[in-house]
Protein backbone atom coordinates (compact mmCIF):
# COMPACT_ATOMS: atom_id res chain seq x y z
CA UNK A 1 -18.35 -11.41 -11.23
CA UNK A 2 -15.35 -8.99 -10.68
CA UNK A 3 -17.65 -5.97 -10.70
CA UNK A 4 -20.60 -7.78 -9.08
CA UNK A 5 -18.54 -7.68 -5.98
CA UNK A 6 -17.41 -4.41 -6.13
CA UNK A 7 -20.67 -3.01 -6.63
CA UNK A 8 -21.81 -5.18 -3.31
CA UNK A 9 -18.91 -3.53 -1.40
CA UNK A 10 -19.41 -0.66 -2.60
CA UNK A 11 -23.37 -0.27 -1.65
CA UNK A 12 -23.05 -1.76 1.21
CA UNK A 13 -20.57 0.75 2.79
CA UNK A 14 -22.97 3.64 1.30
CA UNK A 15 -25.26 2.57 4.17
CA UNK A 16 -22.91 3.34 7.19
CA UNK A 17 -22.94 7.06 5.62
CA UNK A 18 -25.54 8.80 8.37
CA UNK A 19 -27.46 11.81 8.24
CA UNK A 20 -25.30 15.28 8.52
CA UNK A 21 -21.69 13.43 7.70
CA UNK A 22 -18.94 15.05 6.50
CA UNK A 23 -17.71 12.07 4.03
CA UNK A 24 -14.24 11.62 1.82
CA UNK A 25 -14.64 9.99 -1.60
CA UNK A 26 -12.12 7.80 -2.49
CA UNK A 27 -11.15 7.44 -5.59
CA UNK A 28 -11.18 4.01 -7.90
CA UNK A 29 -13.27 1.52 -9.63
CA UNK A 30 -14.71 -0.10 -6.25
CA UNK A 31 -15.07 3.82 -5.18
CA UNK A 32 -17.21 4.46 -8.22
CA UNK A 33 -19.98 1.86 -6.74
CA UNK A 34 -19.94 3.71 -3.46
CA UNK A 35 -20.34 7.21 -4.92
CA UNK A 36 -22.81 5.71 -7.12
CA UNK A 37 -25.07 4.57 -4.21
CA UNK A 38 -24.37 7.75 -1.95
CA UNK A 39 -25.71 9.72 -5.08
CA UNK A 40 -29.01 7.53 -5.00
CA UNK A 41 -29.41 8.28 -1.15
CA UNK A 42 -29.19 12.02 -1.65
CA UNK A 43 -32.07 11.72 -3.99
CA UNK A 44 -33.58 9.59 -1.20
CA UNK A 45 -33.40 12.26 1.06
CA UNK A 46 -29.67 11.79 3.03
CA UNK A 47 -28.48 15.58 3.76
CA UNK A 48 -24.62 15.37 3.44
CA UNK A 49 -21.79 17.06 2.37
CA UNK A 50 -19.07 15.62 0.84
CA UNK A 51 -14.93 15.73 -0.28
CA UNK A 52 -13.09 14.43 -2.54
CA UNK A 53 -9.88 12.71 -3.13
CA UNK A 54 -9.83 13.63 -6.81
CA UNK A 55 -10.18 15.53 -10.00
CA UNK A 56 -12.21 11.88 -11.31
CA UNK A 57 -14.94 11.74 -8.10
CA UNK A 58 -15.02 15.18 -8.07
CA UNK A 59 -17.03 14.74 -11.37
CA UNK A 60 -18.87 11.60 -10.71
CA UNK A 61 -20.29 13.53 -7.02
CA UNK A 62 -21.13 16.41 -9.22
CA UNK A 63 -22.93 14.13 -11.94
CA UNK A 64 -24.53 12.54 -8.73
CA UNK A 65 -25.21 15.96 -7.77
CA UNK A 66 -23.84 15.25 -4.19
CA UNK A 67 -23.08 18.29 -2.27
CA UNK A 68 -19.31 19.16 -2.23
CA UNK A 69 -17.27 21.29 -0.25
CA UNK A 70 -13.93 22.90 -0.48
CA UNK A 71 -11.59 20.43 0.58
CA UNK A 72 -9.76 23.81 1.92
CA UNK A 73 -12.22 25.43 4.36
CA UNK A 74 -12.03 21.61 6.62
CA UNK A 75 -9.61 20.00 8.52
CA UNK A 76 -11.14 16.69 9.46
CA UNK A 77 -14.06 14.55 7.70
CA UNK A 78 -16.66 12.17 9.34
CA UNK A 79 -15.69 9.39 7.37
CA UNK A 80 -14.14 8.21 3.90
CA UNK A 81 -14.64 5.37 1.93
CA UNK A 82 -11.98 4.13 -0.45
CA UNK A 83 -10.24 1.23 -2.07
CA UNK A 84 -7.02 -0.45 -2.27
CA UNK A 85 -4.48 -2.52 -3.80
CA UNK A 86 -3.20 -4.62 -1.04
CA UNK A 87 -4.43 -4.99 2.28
CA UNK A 88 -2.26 -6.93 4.82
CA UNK A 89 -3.16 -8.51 8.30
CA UNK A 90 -2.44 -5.17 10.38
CA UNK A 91 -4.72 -2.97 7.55
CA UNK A 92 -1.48 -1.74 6.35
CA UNK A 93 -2.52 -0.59 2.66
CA UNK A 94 -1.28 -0.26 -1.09
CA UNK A 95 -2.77 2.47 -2.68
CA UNK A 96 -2.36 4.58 -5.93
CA UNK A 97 -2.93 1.95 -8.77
CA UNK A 98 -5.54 4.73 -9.94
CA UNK A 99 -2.78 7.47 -9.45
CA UNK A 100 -4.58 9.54 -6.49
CA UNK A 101 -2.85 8.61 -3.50
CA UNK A 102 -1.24 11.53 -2.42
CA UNK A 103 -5.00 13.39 -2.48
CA UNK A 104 -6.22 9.66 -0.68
CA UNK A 105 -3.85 9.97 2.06
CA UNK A 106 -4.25 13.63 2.95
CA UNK A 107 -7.96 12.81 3.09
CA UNK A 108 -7.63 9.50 5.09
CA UNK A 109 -5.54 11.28 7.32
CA UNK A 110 -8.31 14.05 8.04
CA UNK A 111 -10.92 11.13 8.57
CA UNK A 112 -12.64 10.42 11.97
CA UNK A 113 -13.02 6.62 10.45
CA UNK A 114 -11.29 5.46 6.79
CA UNK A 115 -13.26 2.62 5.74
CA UNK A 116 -12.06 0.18 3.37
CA UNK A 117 -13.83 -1.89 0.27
CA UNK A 118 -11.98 -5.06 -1.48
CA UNK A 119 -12.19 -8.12 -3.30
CA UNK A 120 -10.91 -10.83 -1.67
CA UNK A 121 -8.04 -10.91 -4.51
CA UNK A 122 -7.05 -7.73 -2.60
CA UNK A 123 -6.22 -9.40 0.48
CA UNK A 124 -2.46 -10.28 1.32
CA UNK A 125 -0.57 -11.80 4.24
CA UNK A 126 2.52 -9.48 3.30
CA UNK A 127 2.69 -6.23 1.18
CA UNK A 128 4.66 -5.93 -1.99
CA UNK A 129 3.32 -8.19 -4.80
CA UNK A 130 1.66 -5.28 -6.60
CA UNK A 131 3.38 -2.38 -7.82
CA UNK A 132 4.31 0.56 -5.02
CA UNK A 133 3.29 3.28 -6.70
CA UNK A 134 5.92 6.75 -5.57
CA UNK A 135 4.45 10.16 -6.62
CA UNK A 136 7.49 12.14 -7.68
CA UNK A 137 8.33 15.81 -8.91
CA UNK A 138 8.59 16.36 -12.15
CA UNK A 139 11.30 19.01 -11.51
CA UNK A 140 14.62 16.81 -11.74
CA UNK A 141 12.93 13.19 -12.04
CA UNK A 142 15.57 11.88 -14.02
CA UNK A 143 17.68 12.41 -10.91
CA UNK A 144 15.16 11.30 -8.36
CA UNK A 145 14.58 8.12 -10.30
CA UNK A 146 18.34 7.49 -10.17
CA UNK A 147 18.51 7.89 -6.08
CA UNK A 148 16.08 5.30 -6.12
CA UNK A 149 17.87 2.99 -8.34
CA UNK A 150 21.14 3.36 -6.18
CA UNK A 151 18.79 2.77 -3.41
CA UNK A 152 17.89 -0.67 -4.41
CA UNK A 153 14.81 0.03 -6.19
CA UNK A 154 13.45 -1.05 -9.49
CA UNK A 155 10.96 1.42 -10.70
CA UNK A 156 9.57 2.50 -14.10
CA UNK A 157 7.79 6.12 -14.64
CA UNK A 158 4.17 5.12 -15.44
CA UNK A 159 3.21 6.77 -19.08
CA UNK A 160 -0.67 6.56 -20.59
CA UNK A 161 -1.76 5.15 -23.47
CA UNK A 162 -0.63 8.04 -25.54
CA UNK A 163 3.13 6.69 -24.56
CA UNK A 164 2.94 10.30 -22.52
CA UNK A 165 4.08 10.42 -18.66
CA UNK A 166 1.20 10.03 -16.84
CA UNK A 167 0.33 13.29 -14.77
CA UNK A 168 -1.27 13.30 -10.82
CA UNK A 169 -3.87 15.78 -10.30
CA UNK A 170 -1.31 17.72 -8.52
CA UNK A 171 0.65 17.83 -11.83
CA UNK A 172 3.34 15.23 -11.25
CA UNK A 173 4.86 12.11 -12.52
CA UNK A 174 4.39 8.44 -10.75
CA UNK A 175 7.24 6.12 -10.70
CA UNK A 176 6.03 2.06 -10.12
CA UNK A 177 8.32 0.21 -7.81
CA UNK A 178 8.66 -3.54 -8.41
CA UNK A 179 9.52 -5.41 -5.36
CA UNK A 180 11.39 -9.20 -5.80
CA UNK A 181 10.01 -9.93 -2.32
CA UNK A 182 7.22 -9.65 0.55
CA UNK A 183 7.87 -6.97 2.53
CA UNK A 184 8.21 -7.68 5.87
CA UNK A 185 9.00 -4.14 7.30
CA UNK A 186 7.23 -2.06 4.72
CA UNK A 187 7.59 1.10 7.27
CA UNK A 188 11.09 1.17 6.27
CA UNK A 189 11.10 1.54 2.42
CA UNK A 190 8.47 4.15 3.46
CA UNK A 191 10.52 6.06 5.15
CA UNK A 192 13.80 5.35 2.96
CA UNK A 193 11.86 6.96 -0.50
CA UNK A 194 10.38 9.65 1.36
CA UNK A 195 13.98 11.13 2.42
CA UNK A 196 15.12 10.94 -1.45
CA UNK A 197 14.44 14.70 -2.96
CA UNK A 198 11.66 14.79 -5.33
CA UNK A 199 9.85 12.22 -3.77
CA UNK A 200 6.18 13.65 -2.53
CA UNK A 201 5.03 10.15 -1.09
CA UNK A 202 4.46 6.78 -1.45
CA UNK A 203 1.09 4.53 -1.85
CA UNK A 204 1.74 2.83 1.83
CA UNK A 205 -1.00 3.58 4.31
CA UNK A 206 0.07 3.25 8.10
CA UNK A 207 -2.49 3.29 10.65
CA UNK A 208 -4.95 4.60 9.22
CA UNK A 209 -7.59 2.09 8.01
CA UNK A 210 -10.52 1.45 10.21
CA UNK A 211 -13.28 -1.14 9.32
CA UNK A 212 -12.01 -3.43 5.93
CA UNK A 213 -15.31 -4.37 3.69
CA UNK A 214 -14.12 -7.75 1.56
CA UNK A 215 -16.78 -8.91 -1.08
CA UNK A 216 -16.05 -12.87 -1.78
CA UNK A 217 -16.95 -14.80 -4.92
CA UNK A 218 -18.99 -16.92 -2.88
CA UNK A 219 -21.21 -13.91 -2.35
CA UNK A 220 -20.10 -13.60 1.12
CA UNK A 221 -19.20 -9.92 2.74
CA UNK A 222 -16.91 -9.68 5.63
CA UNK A 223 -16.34 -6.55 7.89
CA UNK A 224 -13.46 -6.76 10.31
């Protein structure tokens, strides 16, 4: 059922992409349905051109054969359509579960609109149940991770299945924070990580999220 309502999200946000947009592709497993239908509407017909947020939709738009740019020759996009984590009352986000949101954010924060597309399970009155993921260098880590330890925060450096460090698309590591509580001023660990060298960013989104696409069990699909 899981995928039945990311797949719903995810087409149904393919439909607010309009003829001549410039549009981000987010990155994920509820992004995958979106690209997936935006691939069937070129074939339709739809002239667009598109970004994306990774090395992963790069090849799935490809495969779709969806016309991409070079992220490099633009500096702002129509629109973007991506997942997330957590989404709390004020559309503040958790991102980066799939390991892209450093690419996410720069996009997002090109877009004229970034559109959002959840389960309901993704929906939270507070942010800070799921893991913060914190995109680090790999230059030093051992000594970044231990500012962040004497900083109050529990993290471990995400590895794949190999038991290897897992590695961004911009070549560095990800260390998974683990918060004991709701967060009720998550602007403020923001901004605490970011001023620790070796830190790149963290998964929050601020004020960027436009309309929030949440698929229900019941079937039901809410835009607000």
């Amino acid at each position: 059922m899981h995928a039945a309502i990311k797949k719903a999200v995810g087409y149904l946000a393919a439909e607010l992409i309009e003829e001549g947009m410039l549009v981000g592709l987010g990155t994920g497993s509820t992004a995958f349905f979106f690209i997936e239908r935006l691939a069937q509407r070129c074939k339709e017909g739809l002239k667009i051109r598109a970004v994306a947020s990774s090395e992963h939709s790069k090849a799935l738009a490809m495969q779709g054969k969806i016309p991409l740019i070079d992220i490099n020759r633009v500096t702002t996009v129509d629109i973007t359509v991506d997942g997330a984590d957590e989404v709390d009352p004020k559309k503040r986000l958790i991102k980066g579960g799939g390991g892209a949101h450093v690419r996410e954010k720069i996009v997002a924060a090109m877009s004229r609109e970034l559109v959002i597309i959840i389960d309901e399970s993704k929906r939270v009155t507070a942010l800070g149940k799921c893991k913060l993921p914190v995109e680090i260098l790999p230059f030093a880590h051992q000594a970044t991770m231990r500012h962040m330890q004497k900083g109050g925060y529990q993290g471990q450096l995400r590895m794949t299945g190999a038991n290897q460090p897992f590695l961004t698309d911009n070549q560095n590591l990800i260390v998974d924070i683990h918060f004991t509580h709701l967060l009720d001023e998550p602007e403020k660990e923001h901004e605490t990580l970011l001023h620790i060298p070796g830190v790149v960013d963290t998964g929050f989104f601020f004020n960027l999220t436009g309309r929030v696409i949440t698929g229900f069990s019941d079937g039901q699909i809410v835009i607000n």
